[in-house]
Protein backbone atom coordinates (compact mmCIF):
# COMPACT_ATOMS: atom_id res chain seq x y z
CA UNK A 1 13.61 30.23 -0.19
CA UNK A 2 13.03 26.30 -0.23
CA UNK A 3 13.67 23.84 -2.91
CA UNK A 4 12.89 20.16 -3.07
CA UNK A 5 15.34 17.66 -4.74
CA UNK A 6 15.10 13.82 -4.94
CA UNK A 7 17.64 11.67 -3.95
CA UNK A 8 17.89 7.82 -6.04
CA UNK A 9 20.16 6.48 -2.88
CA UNK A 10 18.93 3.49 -1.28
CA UNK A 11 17.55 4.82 2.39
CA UNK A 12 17.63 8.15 1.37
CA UNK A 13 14.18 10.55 0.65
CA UNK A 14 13.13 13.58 -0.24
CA UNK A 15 15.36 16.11 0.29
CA UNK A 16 13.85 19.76 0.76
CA UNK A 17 16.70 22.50 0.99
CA UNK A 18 15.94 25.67 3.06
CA UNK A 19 18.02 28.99 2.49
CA UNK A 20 17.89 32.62 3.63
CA UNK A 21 18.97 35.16 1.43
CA UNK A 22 20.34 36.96 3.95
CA UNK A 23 22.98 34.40 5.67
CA UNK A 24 21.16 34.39 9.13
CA UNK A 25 21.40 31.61 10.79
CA UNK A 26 18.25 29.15 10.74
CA UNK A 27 17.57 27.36 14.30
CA UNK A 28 15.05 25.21 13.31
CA UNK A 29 12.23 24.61 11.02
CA UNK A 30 8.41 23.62 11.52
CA UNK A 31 6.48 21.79 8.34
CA UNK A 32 3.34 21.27 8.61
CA UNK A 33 1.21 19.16 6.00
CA UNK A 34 -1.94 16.90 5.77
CA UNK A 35 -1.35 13.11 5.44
CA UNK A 36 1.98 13.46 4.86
CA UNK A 37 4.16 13.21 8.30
CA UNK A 38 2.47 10.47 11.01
CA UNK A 39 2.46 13.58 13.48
CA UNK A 40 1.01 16.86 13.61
CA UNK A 41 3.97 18.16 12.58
CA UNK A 42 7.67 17.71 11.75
CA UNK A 43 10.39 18.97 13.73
CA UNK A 44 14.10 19.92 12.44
CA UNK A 45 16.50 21.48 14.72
CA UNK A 46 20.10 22.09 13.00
CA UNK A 47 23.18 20.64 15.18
CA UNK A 48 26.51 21.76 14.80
CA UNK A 49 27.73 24.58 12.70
CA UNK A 50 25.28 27.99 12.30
CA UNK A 51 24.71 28.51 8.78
CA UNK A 52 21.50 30.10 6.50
CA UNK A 53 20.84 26.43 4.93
CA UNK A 54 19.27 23.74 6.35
CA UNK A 55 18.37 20.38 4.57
CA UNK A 56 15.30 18.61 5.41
CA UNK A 57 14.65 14.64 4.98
CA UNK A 58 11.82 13.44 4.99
CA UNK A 59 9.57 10.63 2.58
CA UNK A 60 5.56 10.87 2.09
CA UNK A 61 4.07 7.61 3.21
CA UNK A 62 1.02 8.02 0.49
CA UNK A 63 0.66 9.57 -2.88
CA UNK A 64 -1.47 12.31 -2.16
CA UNK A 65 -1.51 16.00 -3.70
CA UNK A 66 -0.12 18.39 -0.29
CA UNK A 67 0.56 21.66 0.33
CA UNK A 68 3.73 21.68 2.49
CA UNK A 69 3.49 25.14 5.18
CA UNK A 70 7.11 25.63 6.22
CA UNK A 71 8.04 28.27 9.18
CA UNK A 72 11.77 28.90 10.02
CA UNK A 73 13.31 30.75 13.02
CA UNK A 74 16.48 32.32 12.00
CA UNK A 75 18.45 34.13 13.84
CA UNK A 76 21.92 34.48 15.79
CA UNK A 77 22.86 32.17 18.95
CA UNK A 78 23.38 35.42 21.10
CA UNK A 79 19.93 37.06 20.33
CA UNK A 80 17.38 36.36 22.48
CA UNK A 81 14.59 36.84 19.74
CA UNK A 82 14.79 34.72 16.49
CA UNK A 83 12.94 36.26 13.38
CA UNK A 84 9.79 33.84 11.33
CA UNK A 85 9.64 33.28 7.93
CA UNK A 86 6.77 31.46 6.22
CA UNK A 87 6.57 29.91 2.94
CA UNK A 88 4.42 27.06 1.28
CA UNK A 89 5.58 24.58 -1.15
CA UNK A 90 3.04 22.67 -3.48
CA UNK A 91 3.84 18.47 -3.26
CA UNK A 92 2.33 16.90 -6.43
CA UNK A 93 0.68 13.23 -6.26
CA UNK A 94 3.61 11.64 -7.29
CA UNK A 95 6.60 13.53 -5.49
CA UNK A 96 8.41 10.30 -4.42
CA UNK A 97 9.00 9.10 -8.23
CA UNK A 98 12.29 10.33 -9.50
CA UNK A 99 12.87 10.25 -13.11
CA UNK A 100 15.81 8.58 -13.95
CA UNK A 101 17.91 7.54 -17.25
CA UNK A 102 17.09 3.50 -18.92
CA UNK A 103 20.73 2.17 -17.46
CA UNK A 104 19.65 3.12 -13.96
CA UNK A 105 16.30 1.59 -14.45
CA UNK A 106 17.49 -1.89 -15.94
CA UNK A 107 19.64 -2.18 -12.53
CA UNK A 108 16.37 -3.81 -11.27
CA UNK A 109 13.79 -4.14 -13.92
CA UNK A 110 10.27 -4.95 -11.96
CA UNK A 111 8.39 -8.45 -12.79
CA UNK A 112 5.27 -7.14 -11.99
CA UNK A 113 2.82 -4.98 -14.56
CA UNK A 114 -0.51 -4.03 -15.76
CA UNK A 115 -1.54 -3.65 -19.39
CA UNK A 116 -4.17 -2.32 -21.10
CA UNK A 117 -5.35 -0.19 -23.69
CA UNK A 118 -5.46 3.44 -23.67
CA UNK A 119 -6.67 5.46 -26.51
CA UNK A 120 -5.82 9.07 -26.08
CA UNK A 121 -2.94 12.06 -27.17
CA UNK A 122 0.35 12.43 -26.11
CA UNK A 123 -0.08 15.41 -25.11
CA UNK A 124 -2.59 14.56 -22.52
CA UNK A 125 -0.27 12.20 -20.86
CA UNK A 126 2.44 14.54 -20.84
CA UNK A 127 0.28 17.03 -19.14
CA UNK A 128 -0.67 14.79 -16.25
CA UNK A 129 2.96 13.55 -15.72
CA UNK A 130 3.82 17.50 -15.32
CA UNK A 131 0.95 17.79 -12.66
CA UNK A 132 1.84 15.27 -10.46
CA UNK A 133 5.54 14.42 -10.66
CA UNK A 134 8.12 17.21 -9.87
CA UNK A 135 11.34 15.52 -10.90
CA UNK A 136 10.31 15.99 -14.42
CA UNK A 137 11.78 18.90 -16.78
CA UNK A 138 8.37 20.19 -18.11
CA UNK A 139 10.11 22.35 -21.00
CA UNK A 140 12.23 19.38 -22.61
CA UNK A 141 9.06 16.89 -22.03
CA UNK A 142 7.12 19.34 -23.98
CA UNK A 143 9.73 20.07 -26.87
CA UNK A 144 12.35 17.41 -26.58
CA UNK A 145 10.69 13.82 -27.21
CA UNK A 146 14.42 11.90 -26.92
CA UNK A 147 13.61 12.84 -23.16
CA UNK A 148 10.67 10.26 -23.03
CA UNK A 149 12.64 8.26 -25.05
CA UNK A 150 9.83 7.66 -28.04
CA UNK A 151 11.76 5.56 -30.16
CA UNK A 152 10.96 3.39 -33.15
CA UNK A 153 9.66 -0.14 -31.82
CA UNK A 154 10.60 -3.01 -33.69
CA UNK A 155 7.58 -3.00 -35.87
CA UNK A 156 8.41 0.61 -37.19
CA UNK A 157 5.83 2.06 -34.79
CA UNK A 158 6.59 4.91 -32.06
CA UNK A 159 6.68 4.32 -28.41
CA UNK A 160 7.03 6.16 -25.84
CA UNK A 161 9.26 4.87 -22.42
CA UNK A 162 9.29 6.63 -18.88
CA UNK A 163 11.66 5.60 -15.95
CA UNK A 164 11.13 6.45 -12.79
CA UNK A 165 12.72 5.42 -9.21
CA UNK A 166 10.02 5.33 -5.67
CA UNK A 167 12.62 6.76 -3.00
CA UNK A 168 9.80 5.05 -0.55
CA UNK A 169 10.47 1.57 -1.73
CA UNK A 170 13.43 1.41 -3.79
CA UNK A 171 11.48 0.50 -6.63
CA UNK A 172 11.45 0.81 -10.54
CA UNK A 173 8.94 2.10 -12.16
CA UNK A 174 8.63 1.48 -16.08
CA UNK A 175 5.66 3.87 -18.22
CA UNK A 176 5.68 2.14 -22.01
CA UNK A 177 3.29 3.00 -24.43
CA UNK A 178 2.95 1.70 -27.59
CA UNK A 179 1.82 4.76 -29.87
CA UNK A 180 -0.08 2.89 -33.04
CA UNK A 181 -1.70 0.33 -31.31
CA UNK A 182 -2.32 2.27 -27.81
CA UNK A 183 -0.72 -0.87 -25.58
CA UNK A 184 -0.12 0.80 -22.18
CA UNK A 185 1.70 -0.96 -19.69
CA UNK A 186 3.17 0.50 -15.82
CA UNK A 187 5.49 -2.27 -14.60
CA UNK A 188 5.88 -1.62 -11.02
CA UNK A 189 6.36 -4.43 -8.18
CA UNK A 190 3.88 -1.84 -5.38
CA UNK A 191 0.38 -2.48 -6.34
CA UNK A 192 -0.69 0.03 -4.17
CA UNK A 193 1.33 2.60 -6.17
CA UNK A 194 -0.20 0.94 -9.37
CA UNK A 195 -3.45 1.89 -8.36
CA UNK A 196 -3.00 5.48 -7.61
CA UNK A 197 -1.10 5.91 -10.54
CA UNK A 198 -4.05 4.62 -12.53
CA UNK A 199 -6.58 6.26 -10.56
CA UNK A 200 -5.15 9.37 -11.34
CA UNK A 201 -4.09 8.99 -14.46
CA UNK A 202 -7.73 7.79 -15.71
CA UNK A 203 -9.59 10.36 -13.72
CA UNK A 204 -6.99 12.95 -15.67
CA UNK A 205 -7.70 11.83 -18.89
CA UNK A 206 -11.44 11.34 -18.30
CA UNK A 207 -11.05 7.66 -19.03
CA UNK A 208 -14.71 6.49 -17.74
CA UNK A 209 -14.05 2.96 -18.57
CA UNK A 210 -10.64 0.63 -18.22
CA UNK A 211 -9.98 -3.01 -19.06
CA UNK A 212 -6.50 -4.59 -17.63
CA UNK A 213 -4.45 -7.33 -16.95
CA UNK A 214 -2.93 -7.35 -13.75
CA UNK A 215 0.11 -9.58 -13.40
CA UNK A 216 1.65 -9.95 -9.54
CA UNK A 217 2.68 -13.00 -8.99
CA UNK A 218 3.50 -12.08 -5.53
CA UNK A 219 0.07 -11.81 -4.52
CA UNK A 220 -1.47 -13.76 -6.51
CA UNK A 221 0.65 -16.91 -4.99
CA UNK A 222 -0.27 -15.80 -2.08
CA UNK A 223 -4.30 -15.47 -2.74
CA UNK A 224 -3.84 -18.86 -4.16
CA UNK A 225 -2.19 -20.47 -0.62
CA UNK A 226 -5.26 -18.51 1.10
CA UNK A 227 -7.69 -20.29 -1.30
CA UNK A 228 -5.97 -23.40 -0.81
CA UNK A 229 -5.87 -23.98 3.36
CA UNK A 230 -9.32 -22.29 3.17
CA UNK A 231 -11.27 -25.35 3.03
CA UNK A 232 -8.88 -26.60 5.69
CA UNK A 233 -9.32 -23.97 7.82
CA UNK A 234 -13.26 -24.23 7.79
CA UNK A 235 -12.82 -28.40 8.88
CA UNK A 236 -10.64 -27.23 11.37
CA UNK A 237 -12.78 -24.37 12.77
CA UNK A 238 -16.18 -26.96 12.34
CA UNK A 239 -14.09 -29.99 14.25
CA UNK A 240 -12.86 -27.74 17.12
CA UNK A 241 -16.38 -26.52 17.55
CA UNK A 242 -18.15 -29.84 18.12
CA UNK A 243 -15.13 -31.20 20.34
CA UNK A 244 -16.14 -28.17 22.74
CA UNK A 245 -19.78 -28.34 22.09
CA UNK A 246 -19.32 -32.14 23.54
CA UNK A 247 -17.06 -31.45 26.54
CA UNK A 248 -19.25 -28.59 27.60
CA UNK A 249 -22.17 -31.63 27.57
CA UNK A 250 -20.22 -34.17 29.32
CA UNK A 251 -18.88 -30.84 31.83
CA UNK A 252 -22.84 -30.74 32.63
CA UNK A 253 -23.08 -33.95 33.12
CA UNK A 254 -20.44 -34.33 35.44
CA UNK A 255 -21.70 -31.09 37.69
CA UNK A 256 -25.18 -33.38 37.85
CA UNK A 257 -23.59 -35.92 39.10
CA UNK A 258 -21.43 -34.13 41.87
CA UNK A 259 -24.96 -32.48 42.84
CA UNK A 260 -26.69 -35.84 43.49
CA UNK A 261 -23.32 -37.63 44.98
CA UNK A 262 -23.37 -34.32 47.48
CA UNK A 263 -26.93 -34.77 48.10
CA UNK A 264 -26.59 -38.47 48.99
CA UNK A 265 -23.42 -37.53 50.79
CA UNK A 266 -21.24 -39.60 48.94
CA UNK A 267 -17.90 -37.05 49.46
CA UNK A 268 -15.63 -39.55 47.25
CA UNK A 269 -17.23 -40.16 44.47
CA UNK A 270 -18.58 -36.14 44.70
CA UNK A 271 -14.30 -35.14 44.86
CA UNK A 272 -13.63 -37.72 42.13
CA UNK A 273 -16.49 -35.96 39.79
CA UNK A 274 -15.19 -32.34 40.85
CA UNK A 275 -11.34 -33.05 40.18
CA UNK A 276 -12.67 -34.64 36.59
CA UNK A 277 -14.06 -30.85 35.87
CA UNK A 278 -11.36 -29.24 36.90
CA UNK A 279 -9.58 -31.20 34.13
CA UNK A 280 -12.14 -30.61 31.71
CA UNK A 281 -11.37 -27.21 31.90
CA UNK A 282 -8.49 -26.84 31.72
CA UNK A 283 -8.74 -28.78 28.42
CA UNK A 284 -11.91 -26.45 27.56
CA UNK A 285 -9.42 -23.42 28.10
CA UNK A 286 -6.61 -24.74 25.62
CA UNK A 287 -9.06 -25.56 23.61
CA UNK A 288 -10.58 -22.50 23.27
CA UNK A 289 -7.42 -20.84 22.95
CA UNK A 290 -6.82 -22.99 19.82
CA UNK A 291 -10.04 -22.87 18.46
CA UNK A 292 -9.21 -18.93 18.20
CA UNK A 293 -6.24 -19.27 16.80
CA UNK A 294 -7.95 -20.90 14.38
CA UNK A 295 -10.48 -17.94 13.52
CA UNK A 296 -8.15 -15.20 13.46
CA UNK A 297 -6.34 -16.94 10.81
CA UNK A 298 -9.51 -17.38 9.01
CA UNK A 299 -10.61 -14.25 9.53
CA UNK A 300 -6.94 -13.10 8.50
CA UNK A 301 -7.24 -15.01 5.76
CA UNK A 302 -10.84 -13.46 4.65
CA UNK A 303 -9.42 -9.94 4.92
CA UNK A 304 -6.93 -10.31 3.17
CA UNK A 305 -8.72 -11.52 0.50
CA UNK A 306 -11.30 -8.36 0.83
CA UNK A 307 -7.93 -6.13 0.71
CA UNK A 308 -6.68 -7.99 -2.65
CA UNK A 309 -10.61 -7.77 -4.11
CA UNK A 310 -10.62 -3.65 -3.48
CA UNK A 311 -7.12 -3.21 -4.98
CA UNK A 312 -7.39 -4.90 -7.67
CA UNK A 313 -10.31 -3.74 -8.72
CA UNK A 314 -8.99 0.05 -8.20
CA UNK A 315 -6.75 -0.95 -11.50
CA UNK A 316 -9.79 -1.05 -13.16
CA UNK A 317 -11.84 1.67 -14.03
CA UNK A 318 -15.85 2.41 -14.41
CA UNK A 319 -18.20 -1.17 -14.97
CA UNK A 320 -15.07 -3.38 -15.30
CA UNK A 321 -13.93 -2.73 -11.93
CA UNK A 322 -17.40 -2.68 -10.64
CA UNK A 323 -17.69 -6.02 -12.73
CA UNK A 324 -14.61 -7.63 -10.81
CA UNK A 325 -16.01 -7.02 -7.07
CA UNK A 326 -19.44 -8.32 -7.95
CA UNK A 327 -17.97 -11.64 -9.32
CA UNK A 328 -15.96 -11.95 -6.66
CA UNK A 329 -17.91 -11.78 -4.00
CA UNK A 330 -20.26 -14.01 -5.87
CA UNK A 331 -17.46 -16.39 -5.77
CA UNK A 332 -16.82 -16.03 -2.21
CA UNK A 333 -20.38 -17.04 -1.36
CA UNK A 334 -20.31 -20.29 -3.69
CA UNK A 335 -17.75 -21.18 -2.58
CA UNK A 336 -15.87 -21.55 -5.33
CA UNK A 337 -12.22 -19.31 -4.29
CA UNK A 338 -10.35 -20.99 -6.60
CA UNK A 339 -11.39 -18.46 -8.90
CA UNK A 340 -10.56 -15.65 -7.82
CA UNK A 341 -6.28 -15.31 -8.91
CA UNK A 342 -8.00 -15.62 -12.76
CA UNK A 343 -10.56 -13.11 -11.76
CA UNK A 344 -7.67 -10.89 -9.70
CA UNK A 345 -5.52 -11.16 -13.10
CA UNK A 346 -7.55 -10.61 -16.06
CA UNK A 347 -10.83 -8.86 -14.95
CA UNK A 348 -14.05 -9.63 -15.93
């Protein structure tokens, strides 16, 4: 009754096809699945034509393992009753990766990677790419290596090449794996994706402990501007504190003052000292404004660095990725950032 197919398009997703067997119309269709819509639910109600298939779009905004519960309502515009059908359809990890030929894939070849070295069979690989990607003929992977593409490398060793297309971000993906001296390398430009892929891969394979290199220039440029204007940032956020801390003295001061003028009745000076603090703060108020400016892009600055710290560690796996946080928050709190992108890209 429902099929999924994937769709290599740019803007286009997942693409799960609905039939009835027996040609009555379908009015609309509920799915229902955990972490994989934003809502509750999503909603498809056919326009136009009445017909017994209905195509449903739709992309998963994280790679998690779903069950997908589908109810239809079929049934003829003149009936006053439409008839429920229920079926469930099994989303592996991975269902936005499409596997596609090496042409398509050198199109846009992606600059970013991790490497490392993974000592394990074939056949275990093979297995977890069957689990959690669908677009994958599990027969031919199984008997037919020219599907993986496990060629001879230059050296006379086998390796073994995957291609894969993200309908979520229009992005290659490239699996290589150098056979005789176990070099494993996913170039992918989503770190995020990276990660999961690892993740699961390792905790598939019952890899307890991973080494990599993690190469994204993207992010690592930018963790390097962060690091940079840090130190500039702190000055800024230590020099706008002590300009307030000393107009909030001399705004005492000047309240003081317009107390004892009042007391001696001196109105003039008293209106003189009053109009003063109303300019004072004003200038306390746009101060303050920029002073937290100044924070949140600290702050900003900070979490973003926390955010880069987890995920790259999640491409490591067991004491090396516990390794990586631990030196990098000790870095943090010696102040000594500028470590971090070496830290980010080749582990501990």
């Amino acid at each position: 009754m429902s099929e999924i197919s994937g769709a290599i398009r740019e803007r286009e997703s997942l693409c799960l096809r609905l039939t009835l067997s027996n040609e009555v119309p379908i009015r609309a269709a509920l799915l229902f699945a955990e972490g994989i819509f934003d809502s509750e639910c999503y909603t498809v109600h056919p326009n136009g034509k009445e017909s017994a298939e209905l195509n449903v779009n739709f992309c998963p905004a994280k790679n998690v393992f779903a069950e997908l519960f589908i109810k239809v309502f079929a049934g003829y515009s003149i009936e006053r009753q439409l008839r429920v059908f229920e079926v469930n359809q099994v989303l592996p990890r991975f269902v936005t990766f499409v596997q596609i030929d090496q042409s398509i894939a050198q199109q846009k070849p992606p600059e970013c990677f991790v490497s490392f070295r993974l000592q394990s069979r074939i056949d275990q690989l093979r297995l977890w790419i069957c689990e959690n990607f669908v677009f994958v003929d599990e027969e031919k992977l199984q008997n037919e290596p020219s599907l993986v593409s496990e060629s001879e490398g230059n050296d006379g060793g086998k390796k073994l090449q995957l291609y894969f297309f993200c309908t979520r971000n229009q992005e290659m993906l490239y699996i290589n794996w150098d056979l005789n001296s176990g070099e494993f390398q996913f170039r992918h430009n989503d770190i995020q994706n990276v990660t999961d892929l690892i993740q699961s891969m390792c905790a598939n394979m019952n890899v307890r402990e991973l080494r990599s290199r993690a190469h994204f220039p993207y992010i690592l440029a930018n963790v390097k501007n962060i690091v940079e204007s840090m130190d500039e940032r702190y000055q800024v956020n230590e020099r706008l504190s002590s300009e307030m801390v000393e107009r909030i003295n001399f705004v005492r001061e000047c309240v003081v003052r317009a107390e004892d003028m009042l007391v001696i009745r001196d109105f003039s000076d008293a209106r003189k000292l009053y109009g003063r603090l109303t300019i004072l703060n004003k200038e306390l108020i746009g101060q303050k404004t920029v002073r937290m400016a100044a924070r949140k892009e600290l702050l900003d600055g900070l979490k973003l660095l926390n955010v880069s710290i987890d995920q790259f560690a999640r491409l490591r796996v067991g004491e090396p990725s516990y390794s990586l946080i631990k030196e990098c928050r000790k870095a943090i709190a010696n102040d000594n950032l500028e470590a971090l992108p070496k830290l980010f890209e080749f582990g501990v």
